[in-house]
PDB file of N, CA and C in Angstrom:
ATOM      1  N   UNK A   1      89.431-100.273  23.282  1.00  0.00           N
ATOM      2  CA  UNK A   1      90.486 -99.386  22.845  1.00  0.00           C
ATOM      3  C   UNK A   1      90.435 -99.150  21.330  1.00  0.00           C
ATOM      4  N   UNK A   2      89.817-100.043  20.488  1.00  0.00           N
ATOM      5  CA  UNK A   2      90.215 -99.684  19.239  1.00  0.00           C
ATOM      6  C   UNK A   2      88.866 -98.889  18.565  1.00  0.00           C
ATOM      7  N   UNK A   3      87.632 -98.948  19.449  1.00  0.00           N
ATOM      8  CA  UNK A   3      87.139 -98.171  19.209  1.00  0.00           C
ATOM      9  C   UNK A   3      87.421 -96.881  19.436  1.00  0.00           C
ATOM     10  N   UNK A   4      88.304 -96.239  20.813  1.00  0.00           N
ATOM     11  CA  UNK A   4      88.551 -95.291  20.777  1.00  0.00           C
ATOM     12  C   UNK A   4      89.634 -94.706  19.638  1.00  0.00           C
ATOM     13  N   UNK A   5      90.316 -95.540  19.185  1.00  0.00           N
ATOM     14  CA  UNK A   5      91.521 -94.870  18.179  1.00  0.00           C
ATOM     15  C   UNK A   5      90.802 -94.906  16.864  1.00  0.00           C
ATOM     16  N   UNK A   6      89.394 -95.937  16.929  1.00  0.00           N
ATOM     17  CA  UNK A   6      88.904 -95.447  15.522  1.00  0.00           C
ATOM     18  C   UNK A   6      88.250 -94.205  15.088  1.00  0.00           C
ATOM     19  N   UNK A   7      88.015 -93.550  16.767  1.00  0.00           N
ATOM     20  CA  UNK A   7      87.344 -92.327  16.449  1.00  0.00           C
ATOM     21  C   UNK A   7      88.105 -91.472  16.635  1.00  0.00           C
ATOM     22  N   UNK A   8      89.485 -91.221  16.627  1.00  0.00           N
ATOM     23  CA  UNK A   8      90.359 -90.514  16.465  1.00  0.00           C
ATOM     24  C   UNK A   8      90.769 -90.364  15.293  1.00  0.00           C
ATOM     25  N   UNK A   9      91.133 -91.475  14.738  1.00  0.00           N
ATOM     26  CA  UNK A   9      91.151 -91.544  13.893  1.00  0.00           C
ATOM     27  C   UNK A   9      90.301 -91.061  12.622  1.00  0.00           C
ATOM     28  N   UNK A  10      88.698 -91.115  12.532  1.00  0.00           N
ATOM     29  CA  UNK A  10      88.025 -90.011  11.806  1.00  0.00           C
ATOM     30  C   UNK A  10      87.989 -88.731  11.750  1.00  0.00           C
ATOM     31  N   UNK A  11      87.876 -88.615  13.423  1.00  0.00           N
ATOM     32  CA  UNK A  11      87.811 -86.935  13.546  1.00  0.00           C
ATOM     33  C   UNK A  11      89.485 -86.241  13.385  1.00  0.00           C
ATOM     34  N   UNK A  12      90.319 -87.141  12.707  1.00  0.00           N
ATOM     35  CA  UNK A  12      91.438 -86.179  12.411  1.00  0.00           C
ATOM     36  C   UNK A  12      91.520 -86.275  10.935  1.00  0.00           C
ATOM     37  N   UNK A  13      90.438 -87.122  10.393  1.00  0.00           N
ATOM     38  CA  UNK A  13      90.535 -87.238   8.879  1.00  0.00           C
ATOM     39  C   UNK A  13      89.808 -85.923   8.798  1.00  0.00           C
ATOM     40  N   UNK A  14      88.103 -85.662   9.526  1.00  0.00           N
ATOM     41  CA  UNK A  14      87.379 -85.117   9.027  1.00  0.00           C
ATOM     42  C   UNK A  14      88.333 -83.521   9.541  1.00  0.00           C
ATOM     43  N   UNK A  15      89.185 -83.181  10.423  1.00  0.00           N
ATOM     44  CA  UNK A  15      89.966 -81.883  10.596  1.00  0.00           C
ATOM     45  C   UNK A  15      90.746 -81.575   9.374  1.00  0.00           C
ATOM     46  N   UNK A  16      91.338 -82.704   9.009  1.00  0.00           N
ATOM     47  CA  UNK A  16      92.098 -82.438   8.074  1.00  0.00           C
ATOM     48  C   UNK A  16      91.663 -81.841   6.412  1.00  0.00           C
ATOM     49  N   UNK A  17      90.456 -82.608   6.181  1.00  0.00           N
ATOM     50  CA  UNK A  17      89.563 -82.520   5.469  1.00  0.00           C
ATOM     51  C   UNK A  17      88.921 -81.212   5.366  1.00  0.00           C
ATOM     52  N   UNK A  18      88.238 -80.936   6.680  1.00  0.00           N
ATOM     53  CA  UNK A  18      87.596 -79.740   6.795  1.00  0.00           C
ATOM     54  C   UNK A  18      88.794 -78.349   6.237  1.00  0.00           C
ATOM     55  N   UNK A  19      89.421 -78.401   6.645  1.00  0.00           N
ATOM     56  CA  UNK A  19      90.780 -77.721   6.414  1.00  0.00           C
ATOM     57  C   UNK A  19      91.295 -77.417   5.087  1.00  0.00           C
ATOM     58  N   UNK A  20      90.966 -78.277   4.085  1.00  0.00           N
ATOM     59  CA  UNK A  20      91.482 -78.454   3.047  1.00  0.00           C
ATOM     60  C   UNK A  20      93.019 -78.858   2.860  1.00  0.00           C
ATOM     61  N   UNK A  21      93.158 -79.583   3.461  1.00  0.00           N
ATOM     62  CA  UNK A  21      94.887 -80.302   4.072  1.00  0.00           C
ATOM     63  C   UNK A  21      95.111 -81.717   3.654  1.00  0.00           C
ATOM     64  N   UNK A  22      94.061 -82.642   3.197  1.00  0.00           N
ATOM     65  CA  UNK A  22      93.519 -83.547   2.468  1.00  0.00           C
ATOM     66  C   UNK A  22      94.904 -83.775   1.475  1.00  0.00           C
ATOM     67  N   UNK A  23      95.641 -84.453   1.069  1.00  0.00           N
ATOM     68  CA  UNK A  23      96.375 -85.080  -0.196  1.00  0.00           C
ATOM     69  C   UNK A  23      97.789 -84.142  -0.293  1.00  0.00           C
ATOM     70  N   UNK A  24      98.085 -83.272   0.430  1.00  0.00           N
ATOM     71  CA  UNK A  24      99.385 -82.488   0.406  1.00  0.00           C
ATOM     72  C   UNK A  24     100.750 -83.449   0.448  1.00  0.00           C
ATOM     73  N   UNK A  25     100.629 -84.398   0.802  1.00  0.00           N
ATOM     74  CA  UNK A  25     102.028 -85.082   1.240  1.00  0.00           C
ATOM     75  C   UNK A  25     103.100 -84.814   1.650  1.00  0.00           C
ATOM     76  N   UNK A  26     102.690 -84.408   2.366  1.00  0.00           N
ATOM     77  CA  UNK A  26     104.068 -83.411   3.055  1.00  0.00           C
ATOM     78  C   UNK A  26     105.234 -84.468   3.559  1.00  0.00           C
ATOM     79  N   UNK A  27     106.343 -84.269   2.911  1.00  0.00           N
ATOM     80  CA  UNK A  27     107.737 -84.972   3.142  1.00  0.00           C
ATOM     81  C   UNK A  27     108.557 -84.701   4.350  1.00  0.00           C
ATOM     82  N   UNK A  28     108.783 -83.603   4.900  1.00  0.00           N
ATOM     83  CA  UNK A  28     109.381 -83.725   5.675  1.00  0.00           C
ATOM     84  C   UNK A  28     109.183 -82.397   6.597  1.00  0.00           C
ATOM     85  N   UNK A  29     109.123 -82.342   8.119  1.00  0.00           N
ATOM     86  CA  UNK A  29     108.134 -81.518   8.901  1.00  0.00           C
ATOM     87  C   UNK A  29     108.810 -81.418  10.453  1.00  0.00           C
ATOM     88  N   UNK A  30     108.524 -80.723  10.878  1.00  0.00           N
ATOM     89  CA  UNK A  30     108.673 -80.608  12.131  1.00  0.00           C
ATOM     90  C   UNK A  30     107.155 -80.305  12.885  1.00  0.00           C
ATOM     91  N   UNK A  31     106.652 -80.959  14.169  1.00  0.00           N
ATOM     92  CA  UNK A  31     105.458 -81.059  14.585  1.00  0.00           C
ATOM     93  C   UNK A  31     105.421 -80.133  16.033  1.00  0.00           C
ATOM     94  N   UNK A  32     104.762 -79.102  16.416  1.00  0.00           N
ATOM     95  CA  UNK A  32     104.394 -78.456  17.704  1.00  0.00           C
ATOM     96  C   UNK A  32     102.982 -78.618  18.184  1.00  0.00           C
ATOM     97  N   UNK A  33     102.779 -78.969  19.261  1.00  0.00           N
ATOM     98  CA  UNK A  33     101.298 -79.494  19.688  1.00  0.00           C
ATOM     99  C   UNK A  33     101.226 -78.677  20.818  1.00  0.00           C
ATOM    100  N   UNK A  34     100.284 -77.466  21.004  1.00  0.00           N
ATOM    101  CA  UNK A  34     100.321 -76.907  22.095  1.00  0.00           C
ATOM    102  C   UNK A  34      99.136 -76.845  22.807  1.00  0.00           C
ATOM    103  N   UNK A  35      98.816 -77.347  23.995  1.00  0.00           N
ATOM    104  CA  UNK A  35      97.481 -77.511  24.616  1.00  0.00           C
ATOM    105  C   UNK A  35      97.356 -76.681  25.725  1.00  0.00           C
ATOM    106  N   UNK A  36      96.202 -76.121  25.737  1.00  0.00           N
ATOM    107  CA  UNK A  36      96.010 -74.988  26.307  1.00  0.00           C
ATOM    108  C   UNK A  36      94.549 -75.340  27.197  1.00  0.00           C
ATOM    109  N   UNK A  37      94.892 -75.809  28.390  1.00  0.00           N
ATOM    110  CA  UNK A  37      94.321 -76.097  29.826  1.00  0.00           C
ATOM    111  C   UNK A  37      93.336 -74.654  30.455  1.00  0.00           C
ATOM    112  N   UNK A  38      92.513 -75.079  30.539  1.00  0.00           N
ATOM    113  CA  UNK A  38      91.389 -74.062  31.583  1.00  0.00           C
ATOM    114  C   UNK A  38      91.951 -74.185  32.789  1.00  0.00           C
ATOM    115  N   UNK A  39      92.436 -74.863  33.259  1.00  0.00           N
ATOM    116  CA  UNK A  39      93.228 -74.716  34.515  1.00  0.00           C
ATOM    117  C   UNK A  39      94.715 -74.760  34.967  1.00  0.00           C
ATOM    118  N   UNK A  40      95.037 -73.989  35.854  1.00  0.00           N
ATOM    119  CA  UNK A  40      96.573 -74.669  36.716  1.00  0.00           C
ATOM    120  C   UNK A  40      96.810 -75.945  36.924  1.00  0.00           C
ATOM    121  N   UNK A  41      95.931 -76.976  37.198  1.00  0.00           N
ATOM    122  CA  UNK A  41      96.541 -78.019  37.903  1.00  0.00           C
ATOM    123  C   UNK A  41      97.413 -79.187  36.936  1.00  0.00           C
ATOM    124  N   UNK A  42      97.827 -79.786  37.411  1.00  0.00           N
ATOM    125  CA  UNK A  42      99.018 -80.684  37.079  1.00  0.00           C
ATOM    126  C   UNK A  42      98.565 -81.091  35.606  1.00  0.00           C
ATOM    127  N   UNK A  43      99.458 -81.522  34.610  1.00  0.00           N
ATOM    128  CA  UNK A  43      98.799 -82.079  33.448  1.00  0.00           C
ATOM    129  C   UNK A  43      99.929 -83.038  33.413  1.00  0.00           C
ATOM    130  N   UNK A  44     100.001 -84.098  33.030  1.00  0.00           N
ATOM    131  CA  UNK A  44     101.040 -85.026  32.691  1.00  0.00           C
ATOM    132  C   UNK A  44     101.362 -85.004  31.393  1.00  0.00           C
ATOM    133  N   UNK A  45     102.023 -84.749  30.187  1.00  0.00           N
ATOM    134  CA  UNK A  45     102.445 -84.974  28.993  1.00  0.00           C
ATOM    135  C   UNK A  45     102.430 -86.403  28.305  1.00  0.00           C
ATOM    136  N   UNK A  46     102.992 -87.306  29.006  1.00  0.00           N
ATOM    137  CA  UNK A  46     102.717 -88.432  28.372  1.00  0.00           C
ATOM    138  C   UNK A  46     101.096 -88.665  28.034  1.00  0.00           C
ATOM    139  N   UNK A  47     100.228 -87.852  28.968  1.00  0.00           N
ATOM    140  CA  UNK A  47      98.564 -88.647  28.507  1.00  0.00           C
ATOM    141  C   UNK A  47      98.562 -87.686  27.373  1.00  0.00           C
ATOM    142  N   UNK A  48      99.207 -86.741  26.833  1.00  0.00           N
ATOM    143  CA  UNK A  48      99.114 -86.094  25.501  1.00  0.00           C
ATOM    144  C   UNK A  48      99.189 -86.462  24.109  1.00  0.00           C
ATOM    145  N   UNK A  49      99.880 -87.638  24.468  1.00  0.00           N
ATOM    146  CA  UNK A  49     100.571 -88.221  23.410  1.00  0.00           C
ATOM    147  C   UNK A  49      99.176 -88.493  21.887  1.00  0.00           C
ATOM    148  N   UNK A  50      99.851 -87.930  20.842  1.00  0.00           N
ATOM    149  CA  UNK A  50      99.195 -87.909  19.627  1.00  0.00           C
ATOM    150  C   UNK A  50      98.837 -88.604  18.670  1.00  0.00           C
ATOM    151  N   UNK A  51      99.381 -90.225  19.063  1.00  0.00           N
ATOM    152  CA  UNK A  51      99.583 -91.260  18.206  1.00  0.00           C
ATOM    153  C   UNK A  51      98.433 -91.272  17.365  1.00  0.00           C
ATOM    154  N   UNK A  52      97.321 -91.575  17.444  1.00  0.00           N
ATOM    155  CA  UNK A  52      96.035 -91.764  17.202  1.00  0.00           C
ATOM    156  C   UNK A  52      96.069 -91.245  16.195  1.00  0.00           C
ATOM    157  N   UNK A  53      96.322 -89.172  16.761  1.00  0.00           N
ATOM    158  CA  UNK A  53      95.997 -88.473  15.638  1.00  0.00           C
ATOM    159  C   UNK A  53      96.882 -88.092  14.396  1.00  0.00           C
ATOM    160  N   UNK A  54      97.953 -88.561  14.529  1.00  0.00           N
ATOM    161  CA  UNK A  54      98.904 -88.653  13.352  1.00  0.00           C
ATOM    162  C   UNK A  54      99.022 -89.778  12.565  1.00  0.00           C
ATOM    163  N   UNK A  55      97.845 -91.151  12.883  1.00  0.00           N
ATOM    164  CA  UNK A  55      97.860 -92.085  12.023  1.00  0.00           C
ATOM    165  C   UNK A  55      96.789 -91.366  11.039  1.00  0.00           C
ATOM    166  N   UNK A  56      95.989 -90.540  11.746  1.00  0.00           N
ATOM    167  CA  UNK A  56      94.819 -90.329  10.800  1.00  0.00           C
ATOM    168  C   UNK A  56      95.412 -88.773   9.813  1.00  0.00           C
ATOM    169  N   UNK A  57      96.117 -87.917  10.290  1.00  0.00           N
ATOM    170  CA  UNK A  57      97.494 -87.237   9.073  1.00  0.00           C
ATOM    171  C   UNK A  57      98.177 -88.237   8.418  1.00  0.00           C
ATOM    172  N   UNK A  58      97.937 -89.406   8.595  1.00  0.00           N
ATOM    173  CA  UNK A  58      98.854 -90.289   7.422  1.00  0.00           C
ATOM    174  C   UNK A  58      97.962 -90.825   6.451  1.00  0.00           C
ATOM    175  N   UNK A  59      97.193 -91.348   7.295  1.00  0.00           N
ATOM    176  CA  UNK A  59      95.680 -92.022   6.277  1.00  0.00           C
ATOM    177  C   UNK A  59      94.541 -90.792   5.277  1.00  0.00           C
ATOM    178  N   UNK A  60      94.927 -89.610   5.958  1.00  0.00           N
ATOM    179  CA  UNK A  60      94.084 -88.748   4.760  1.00  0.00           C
ATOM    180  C   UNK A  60      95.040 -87.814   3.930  1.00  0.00           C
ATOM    181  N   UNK A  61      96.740 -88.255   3.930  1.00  0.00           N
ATOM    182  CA  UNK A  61      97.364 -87.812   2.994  1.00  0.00           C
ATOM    183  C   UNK A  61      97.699 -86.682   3.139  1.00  0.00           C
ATOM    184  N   UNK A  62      97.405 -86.035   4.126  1.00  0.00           N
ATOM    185  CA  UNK A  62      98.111 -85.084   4.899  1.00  0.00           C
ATOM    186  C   UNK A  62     100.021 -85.050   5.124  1.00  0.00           C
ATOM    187  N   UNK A  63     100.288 -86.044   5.856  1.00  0.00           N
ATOM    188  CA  UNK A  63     101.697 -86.378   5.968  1.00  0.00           C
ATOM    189  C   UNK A  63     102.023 -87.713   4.811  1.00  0.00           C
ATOM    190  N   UNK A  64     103.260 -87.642   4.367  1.00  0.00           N
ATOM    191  CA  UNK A  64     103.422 -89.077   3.512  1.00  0.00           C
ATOM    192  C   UNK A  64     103.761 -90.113   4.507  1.00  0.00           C
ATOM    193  N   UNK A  65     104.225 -89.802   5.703  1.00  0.00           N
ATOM    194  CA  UNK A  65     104.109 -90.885   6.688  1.00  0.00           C
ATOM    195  C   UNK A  65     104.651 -89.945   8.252  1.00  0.00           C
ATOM    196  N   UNK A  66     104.146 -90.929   9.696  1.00  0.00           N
ATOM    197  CA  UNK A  66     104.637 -90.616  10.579  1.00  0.00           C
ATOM    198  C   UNK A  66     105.923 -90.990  10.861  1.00  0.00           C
ATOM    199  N   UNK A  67     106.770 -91.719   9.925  1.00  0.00           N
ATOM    200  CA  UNK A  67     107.905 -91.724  10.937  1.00  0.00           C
ATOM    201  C   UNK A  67     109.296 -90.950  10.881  1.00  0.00           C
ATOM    202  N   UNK A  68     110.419 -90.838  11.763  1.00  0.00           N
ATOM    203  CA  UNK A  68     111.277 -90.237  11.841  1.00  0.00           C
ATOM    204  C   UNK A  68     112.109 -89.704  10.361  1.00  0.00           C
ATOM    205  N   UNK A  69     111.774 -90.653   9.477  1.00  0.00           N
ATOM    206  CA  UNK A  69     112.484 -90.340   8.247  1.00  0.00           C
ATOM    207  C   UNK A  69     111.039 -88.837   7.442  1.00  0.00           C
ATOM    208  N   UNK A  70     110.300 -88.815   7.918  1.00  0.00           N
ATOM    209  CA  UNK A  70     109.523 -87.783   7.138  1.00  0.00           C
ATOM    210  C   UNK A  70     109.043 -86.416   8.746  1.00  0.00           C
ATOM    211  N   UNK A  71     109.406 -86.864   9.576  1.00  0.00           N
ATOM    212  CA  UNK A  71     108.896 -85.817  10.861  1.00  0.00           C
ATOM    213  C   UNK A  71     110.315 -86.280  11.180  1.00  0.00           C
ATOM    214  N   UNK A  72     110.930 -84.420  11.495  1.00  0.00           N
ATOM    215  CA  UNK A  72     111.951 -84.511  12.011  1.00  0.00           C
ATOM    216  C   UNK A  72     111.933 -84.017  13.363  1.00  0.00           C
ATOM    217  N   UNK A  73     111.211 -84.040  13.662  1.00  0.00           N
ATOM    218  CA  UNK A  73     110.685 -83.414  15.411  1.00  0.00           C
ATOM    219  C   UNK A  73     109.029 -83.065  15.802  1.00  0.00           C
ATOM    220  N   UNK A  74     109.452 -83.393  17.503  1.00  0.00           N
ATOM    221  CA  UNK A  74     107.574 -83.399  17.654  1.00  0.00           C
ATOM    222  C   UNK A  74     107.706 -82.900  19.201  1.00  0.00           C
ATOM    223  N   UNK A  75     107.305 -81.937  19.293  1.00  0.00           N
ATOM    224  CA  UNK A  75     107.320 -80.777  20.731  1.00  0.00           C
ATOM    225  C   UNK A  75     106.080 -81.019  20.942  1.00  0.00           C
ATOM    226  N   UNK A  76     105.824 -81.353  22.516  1.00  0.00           N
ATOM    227  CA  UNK A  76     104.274 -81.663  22.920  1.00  0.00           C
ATOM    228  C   UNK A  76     104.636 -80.209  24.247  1.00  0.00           C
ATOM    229  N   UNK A  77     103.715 -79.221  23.906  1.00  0.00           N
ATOM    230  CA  UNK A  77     103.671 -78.336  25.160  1.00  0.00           C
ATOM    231  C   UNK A  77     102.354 -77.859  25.772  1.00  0.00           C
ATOM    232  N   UNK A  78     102.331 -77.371  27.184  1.00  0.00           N
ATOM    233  CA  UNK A  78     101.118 -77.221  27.638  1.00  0.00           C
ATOM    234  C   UNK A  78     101.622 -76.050  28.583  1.00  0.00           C
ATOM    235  N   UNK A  79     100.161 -74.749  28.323  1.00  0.00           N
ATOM    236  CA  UNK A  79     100.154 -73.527  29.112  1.00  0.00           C
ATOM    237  C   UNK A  79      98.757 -73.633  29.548  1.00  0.00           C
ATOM    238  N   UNK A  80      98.507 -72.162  30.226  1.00  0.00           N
ATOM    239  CA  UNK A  80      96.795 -72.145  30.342  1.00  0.00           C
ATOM    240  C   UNK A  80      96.597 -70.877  29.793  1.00  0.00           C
ATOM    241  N   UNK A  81      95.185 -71.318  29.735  1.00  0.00           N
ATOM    242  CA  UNK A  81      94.266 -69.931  28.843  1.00  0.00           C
ATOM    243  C   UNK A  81      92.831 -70.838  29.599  1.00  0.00           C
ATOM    244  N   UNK A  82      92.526 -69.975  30.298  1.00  0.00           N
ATOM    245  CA  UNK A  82      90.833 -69.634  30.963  1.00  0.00           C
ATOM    246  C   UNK A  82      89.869 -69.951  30.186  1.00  0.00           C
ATOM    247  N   UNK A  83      90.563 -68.634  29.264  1.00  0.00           N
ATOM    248  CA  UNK A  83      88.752 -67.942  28.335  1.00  0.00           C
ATOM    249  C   UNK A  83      88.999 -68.899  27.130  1.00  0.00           C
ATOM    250  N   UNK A  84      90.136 -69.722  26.942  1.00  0.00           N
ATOM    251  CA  UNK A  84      89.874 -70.167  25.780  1.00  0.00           C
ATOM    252  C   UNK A  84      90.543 -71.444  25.411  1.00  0.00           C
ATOM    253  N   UNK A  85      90.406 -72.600  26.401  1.00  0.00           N
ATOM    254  CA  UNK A  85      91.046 -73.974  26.294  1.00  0.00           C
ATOM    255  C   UNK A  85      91.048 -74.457  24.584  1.00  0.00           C
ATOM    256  N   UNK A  86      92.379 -75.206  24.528  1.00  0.00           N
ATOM    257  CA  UNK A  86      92.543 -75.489  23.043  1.00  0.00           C
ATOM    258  C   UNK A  86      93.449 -75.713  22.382  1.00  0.00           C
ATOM    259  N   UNK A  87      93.851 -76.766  21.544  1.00  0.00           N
ATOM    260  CA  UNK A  87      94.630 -77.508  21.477  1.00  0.00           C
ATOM    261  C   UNK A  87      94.952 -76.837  19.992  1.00  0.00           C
ATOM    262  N   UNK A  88      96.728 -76.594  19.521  1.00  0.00           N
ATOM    263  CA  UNK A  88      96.691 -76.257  18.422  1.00  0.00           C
ATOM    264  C   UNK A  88      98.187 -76.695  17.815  1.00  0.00           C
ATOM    265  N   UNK A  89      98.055 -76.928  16.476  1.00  0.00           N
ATOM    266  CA  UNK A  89      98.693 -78.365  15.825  1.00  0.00           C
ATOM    267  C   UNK A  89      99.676 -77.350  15.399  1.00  0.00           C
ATOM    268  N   UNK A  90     101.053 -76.941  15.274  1.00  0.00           N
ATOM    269  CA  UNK A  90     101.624 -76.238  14.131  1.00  0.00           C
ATOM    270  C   UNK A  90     102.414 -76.779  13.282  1.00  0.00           C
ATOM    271  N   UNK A  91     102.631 -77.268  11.783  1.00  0.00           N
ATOM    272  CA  UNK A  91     103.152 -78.096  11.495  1.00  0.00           C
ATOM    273  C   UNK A  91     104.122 -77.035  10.316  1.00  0.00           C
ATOM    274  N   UNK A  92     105.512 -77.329  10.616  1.00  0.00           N
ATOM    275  CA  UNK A  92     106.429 -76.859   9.668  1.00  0.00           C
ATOM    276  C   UNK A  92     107.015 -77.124   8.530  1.00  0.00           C
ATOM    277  N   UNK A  93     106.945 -77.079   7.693  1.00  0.00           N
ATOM    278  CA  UNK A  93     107.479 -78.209   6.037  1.00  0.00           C
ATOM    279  C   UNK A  93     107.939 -77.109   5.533  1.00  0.00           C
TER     280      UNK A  93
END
């Protein structure tokens, strides 16, 4: 397991990074996560859950921290799109 959260953990440094999103510190935010399924069938929300990737928005200075006192909300939603599965972060400050 902690190999898997360590590689979550990079590849949300290196997104963030790539991005130029790197050192912003963002204080206080509201979080929308919308995942977008190639298919109809069932998706469960809890296996959505983002933990991983919001330690690694904390560790590359992206967010000044994950918790409730700096994110004032966190919407996890899921639709479909066929032609174009894909997960997309919207973050409000």
């Amino acid at each position: 397991m902690n190999g898997e959260k360590q590689k979550w953990k990079e590849f949300g440094e290196w997104l963030v990074n790539h991005y130029g999103f790197a050192n912003m510190q963002i204080e206080s935010c509201t979080i929308t996560i919308t995942y977008y399924f190639d298919s109809k069938r069932r998706h469960d929300a809890d296996n959505y859950t983002p933990k991983n990737l919001f330690d690694s928005f904390t560790s590359s200075g992206l967010l000044v921290d994950d918790d409730f006192n700096h994110m004032q909300s966190l919407t996890i939603k899921g639709d479909y799109c066929k032609e174009n599965p894909r997960t997309e972060i919207c973050i409000e400050y």
